[in-house]
N, C-alpha and C. Protein backbone atom coordinates (compact mmCIF):
# COMPACT_ATOMS: atom_id res chain seq x y z
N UNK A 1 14.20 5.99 -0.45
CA UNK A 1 14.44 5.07 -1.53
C UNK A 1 15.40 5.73 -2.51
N UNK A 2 16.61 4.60 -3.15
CA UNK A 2 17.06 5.97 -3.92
C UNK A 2 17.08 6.09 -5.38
N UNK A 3 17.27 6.61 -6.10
CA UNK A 3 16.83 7.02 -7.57
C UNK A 3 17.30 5.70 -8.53
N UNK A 4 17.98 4.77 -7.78
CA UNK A 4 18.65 3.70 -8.76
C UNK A 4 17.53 2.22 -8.21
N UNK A 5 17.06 2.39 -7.44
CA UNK A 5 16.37 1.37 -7.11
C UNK A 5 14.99 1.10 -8.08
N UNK A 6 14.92 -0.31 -7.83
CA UNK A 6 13.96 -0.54 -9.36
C UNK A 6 12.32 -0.33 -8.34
N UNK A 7 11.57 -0.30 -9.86
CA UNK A 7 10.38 0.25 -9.25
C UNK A 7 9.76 -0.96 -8.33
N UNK A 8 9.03 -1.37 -7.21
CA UNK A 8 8.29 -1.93 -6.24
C UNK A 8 7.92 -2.96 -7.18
N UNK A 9 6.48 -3.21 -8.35
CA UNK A 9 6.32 -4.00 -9.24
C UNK A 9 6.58 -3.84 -10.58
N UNK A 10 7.12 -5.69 -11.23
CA UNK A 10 7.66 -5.03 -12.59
C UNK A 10 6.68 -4.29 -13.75
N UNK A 11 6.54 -3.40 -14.25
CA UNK A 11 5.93 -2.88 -15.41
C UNK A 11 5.51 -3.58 -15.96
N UNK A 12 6.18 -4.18 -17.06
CA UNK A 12 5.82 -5.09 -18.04
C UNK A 12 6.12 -6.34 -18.04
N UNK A 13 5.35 -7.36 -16.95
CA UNK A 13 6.53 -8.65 -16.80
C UNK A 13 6.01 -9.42 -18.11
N UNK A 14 6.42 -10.78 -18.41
CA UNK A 14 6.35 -11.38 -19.52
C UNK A 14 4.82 -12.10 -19.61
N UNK A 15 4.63 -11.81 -20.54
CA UNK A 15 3.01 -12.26 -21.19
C UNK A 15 2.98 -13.47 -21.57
N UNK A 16 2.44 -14.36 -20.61
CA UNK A 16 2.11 -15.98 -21.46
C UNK A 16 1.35 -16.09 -21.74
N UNK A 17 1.09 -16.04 -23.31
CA UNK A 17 -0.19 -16.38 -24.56
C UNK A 17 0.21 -16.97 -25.38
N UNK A 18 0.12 -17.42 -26.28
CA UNK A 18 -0.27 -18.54 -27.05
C UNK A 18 -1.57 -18.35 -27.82
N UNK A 19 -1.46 -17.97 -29.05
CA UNK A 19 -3.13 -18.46 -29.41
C UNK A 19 -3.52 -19.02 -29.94
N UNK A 20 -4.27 -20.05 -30.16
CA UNK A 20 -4.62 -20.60 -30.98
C UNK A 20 -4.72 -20.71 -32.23
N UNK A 21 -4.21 -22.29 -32.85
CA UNK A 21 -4.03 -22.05 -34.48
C UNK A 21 -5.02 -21.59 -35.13
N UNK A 22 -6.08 -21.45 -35.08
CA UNK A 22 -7.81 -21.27 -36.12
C UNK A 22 -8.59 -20.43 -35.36
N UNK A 23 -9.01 -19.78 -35.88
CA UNK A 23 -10.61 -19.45 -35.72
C UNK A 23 -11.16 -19.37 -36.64
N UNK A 24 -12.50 -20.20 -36.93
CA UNK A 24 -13.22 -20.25 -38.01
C UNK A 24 -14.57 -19.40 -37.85
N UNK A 25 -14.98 -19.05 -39.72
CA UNK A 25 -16.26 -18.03 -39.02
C UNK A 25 -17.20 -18.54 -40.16
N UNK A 26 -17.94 -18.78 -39.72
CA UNK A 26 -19.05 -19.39 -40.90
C UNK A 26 -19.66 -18.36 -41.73
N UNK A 27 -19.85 -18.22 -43.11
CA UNK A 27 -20.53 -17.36 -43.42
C UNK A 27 -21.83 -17.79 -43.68
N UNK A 28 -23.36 -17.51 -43.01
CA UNK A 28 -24.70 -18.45 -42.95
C UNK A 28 -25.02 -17.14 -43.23
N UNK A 29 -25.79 -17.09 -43.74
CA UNK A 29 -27.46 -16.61 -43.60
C UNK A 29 -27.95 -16.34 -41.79
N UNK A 30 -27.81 -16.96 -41.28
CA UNK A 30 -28.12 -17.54 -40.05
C UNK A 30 -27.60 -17.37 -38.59
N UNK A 31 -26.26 -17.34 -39.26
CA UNK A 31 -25.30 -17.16 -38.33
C UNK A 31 -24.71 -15.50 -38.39
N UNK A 32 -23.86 -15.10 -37.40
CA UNK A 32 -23.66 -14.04 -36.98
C UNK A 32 -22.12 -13.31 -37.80
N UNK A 33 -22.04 -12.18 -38.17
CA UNK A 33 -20.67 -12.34 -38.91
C UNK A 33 -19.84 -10.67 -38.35
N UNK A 34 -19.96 -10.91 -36.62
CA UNK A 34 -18.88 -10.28 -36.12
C UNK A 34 -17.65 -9.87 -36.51
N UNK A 35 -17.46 -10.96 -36.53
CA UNK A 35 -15.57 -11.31 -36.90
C UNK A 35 -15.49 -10.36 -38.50
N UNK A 36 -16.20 -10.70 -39.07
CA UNK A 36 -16.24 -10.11 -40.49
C UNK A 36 -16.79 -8.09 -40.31
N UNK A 37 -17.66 -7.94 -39.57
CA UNK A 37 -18.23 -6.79 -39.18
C UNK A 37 -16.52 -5.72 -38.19
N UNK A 38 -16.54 -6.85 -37.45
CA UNK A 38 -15.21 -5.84 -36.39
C UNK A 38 -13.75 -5.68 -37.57
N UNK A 39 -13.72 -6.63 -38.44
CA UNK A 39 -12.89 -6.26 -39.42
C UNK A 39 -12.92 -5.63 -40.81
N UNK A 40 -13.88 -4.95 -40.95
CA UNK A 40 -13.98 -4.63 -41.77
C UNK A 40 -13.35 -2.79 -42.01
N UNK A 41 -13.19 -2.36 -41.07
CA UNK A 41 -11.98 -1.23 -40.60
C UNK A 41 -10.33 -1.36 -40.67
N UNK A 42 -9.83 -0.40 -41.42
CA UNK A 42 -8.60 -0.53 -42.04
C UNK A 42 -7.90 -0.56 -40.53
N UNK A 43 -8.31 0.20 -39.44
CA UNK A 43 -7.54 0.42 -38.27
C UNK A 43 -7.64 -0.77 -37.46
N UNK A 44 -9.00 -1.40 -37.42
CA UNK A 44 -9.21 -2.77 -36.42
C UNK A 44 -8.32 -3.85 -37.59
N UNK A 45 -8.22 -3.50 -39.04
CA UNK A 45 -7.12 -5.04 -39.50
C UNK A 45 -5.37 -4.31 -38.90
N UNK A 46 -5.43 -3.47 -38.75
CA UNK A 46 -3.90 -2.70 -38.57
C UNK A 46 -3.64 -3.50 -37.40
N UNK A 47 -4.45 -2.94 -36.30
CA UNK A 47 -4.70 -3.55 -34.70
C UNK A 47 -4.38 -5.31 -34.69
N UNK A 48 -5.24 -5.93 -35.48
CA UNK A 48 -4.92 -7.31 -35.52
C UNK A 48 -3.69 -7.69 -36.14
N UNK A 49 -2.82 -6.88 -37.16
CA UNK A 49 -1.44 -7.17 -37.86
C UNK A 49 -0.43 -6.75 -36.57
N UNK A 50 -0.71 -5.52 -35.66
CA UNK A 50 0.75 -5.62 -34.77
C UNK A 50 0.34 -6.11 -33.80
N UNK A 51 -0.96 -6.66 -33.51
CA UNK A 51 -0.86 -7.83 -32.35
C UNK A 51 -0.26 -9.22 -32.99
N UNK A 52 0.06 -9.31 -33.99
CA UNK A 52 0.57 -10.79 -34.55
C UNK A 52 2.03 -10.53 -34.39
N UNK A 53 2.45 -9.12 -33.88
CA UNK A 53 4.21 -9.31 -33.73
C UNK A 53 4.71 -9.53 -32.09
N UNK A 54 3.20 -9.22 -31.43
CA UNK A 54 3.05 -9.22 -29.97
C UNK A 54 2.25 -8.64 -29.29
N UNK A 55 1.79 -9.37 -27.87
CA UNK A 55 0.84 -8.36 -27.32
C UNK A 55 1.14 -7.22 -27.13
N UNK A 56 -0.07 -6.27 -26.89
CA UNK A 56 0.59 -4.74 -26.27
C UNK A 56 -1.09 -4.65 -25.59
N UNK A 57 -0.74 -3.03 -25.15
CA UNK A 57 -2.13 -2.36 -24.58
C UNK A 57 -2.48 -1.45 -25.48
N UNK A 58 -4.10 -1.01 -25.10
CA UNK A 58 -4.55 -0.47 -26.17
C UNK A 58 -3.91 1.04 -26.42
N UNK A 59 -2.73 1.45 -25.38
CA UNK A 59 -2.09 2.83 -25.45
C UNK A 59 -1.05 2.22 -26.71
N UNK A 60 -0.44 1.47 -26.40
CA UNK A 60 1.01 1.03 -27.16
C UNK A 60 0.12 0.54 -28.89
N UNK A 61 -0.98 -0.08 -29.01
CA UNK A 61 -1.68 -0.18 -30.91
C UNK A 61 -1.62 1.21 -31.00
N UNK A 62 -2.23 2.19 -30.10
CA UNK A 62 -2.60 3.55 -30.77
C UNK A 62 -1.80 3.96 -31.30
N UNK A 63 -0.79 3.89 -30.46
CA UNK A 63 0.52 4.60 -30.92
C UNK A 63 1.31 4.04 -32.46
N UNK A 64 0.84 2.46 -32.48
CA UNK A 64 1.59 2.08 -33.22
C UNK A 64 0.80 1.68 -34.98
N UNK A 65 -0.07 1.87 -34.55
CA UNK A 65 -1.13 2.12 -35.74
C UNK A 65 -1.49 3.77 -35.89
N UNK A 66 -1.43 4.74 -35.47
CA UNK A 66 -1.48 5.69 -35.20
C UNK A 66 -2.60 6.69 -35.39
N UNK A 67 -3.68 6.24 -34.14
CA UNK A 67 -4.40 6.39 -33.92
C UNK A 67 -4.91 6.75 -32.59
N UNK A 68 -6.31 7.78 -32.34
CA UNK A 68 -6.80 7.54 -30.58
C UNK A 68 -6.72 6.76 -29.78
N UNK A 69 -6.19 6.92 -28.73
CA UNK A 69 -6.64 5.69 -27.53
C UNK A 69 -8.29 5.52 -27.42
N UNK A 70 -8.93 6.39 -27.35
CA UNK A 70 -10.31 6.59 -27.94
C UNK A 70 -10.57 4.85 -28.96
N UNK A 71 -10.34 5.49 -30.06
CA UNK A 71 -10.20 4.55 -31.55
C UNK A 71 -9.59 3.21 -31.08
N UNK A 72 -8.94 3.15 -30.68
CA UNK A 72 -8.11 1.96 -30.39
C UNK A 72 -9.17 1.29 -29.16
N UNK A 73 -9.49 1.62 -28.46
CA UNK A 73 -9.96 0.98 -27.43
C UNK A 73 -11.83 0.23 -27.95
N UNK A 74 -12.11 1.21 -29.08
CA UNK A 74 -13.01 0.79 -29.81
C UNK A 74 -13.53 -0.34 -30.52
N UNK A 75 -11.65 -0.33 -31.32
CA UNK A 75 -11.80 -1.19 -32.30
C UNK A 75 -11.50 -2.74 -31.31
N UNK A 76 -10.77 -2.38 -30.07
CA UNK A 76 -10.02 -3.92 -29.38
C UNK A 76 -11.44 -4.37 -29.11
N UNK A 77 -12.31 -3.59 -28.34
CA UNK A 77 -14.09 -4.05 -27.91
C UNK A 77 -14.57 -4.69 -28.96
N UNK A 78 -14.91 -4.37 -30.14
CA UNK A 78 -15.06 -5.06 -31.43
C UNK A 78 -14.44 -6.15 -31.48
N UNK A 79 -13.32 -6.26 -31.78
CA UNK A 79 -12.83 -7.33 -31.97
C UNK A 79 -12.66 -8.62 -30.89
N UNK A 80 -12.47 -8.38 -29.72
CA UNK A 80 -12.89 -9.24 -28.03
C UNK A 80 -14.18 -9.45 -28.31
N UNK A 81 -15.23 -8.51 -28.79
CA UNK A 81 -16.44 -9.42 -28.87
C UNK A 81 -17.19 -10.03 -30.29
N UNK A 82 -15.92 -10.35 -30.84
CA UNK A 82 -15.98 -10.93 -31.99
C UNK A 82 -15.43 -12.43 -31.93
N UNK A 83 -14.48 -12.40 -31.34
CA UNK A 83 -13.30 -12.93 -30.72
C UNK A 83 -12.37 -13.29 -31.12
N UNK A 84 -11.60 -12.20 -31.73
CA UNK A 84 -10.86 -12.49 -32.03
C UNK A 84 -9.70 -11.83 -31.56
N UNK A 85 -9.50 -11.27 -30.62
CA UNK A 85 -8.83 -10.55 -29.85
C UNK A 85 -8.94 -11.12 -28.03
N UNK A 86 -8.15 -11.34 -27.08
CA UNK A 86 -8.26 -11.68 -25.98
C UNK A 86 -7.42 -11.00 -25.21
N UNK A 87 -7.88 -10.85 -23.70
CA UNK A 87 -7.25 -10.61 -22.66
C UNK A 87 -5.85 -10.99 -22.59
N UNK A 88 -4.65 -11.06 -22.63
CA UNK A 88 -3.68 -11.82 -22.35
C UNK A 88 -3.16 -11.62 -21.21
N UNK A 89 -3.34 -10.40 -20.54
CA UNK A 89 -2.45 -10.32 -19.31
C UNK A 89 -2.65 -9.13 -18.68
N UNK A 90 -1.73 -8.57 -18.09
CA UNK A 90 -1.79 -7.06 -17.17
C UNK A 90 -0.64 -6.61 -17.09
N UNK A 91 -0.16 -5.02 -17.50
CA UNK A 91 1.09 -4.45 -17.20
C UNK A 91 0.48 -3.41 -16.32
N UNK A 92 1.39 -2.79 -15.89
CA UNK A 92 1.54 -1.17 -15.14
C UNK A 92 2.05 -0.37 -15.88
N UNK A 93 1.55 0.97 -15.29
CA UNK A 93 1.63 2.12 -15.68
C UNK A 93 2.82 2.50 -14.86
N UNK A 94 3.42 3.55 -14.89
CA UNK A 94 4.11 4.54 -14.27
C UNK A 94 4.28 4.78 -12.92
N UNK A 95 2.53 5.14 -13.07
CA UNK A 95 1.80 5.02 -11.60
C UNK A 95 1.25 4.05 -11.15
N UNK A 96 1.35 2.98 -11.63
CA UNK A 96 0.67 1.97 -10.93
C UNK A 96 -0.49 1.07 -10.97
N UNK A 97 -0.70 2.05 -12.44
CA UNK A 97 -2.54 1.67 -12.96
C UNK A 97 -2.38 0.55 -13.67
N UNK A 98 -3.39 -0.55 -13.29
CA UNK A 98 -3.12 -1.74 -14.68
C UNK A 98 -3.78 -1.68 -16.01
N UNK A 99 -3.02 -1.91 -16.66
CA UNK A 99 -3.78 -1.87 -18.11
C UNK A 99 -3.53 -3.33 -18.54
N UNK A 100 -4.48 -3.66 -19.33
CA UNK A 100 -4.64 -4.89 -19.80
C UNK A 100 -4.10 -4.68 -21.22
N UNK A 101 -3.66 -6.00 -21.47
CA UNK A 101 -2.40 -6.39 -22.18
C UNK A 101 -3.49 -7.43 -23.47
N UNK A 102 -3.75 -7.31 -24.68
CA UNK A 102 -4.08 -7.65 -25.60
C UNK A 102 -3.34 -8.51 -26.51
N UNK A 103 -3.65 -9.80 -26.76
CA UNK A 103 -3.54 -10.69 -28.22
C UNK A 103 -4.27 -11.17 -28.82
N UNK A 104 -3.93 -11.68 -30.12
CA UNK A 104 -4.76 -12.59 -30.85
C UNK A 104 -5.51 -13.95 -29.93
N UNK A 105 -6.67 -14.25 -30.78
CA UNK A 105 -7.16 -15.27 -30.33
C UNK A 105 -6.61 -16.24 -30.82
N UNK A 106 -6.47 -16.58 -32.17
CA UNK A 106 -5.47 -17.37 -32.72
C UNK A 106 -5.15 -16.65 -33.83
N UNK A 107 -3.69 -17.53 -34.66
CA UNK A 107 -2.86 -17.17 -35.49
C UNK A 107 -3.86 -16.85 -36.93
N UNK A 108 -4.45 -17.65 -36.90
CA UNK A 108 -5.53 -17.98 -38.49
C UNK A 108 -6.67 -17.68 -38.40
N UNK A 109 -7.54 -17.17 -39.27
CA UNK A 109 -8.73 -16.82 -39.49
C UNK A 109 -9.38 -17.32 -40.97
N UNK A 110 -10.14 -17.94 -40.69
CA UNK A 110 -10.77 -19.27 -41.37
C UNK A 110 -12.05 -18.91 -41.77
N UNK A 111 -12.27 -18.91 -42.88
CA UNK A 111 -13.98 -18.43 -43.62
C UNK A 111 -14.61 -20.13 -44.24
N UNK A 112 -15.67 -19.90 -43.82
CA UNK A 112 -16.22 -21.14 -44.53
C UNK A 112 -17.37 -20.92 -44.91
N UNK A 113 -18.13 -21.02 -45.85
CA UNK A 113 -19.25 -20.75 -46.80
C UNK A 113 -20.70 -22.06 -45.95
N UNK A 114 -21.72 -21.55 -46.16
CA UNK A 114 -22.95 -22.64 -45.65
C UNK A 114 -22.21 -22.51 -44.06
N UNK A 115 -23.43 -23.13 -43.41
CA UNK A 115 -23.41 -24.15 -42.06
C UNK A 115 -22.49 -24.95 -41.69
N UNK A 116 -22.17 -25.46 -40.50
CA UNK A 116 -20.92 -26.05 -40.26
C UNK A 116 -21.81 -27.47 -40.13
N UNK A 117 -20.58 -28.31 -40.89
CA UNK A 117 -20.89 -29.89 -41.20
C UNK A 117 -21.21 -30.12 -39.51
């Protein structure tokens, strides 16, 4: 094979996401306040500000919030099971390894006081 030939699969092919305009989070008594709990870390709101310029993996936030892959992979779990963070896709590594590709769930994050009408 020779040194100019492109790699077998593409690296980073293009990510189709989209997220949704809202997510709303009730603040109850009652109800659960994840979303509010996974954000309440200066690094998990960092994480959610450069996923709003685009997806990446949790190597490429570390780097870009500048922080552990450790830390980073922490705060994305938090926030996916908050939900406000989603799967978007799959790139490759170098070697070949897939890493999953992270975005917003949606654009907005919506607080609402009491129970939902």
């Amino acid at each position: 094979m020779s040194m100019d030939a492109p790699p077998p699969l593409p690296r980073r092919p293009a990510v189709e996401h989209t997220p949704q305009p809202t997510t709303t989070v009730v603040l109850d008594p009652d109800a659960s306040a994840d979303a509010l709990d996974a954000l309440r870390s200066e690094t998990a709101r960092d994480i959610v500000s450069a996923l709003g310029d685009s997806p990446a993996t949790a190597s490429d936030l570390a780097e870009r919030v500048e922080t552990s892959l450790q830390n980073a992979c922490h705060h994305l779990q938090c926030l996916q099971a908050a939900g406000l963070v989603t799967d978007a896709g799959c790139w490759y590594s170098a070697k070949g390894t897939e890493m999953t590709v992270y975005g917003l769930t949606s654009r907005r994050l919506e607080l609402r006081l009491g129970a939902e009408a």
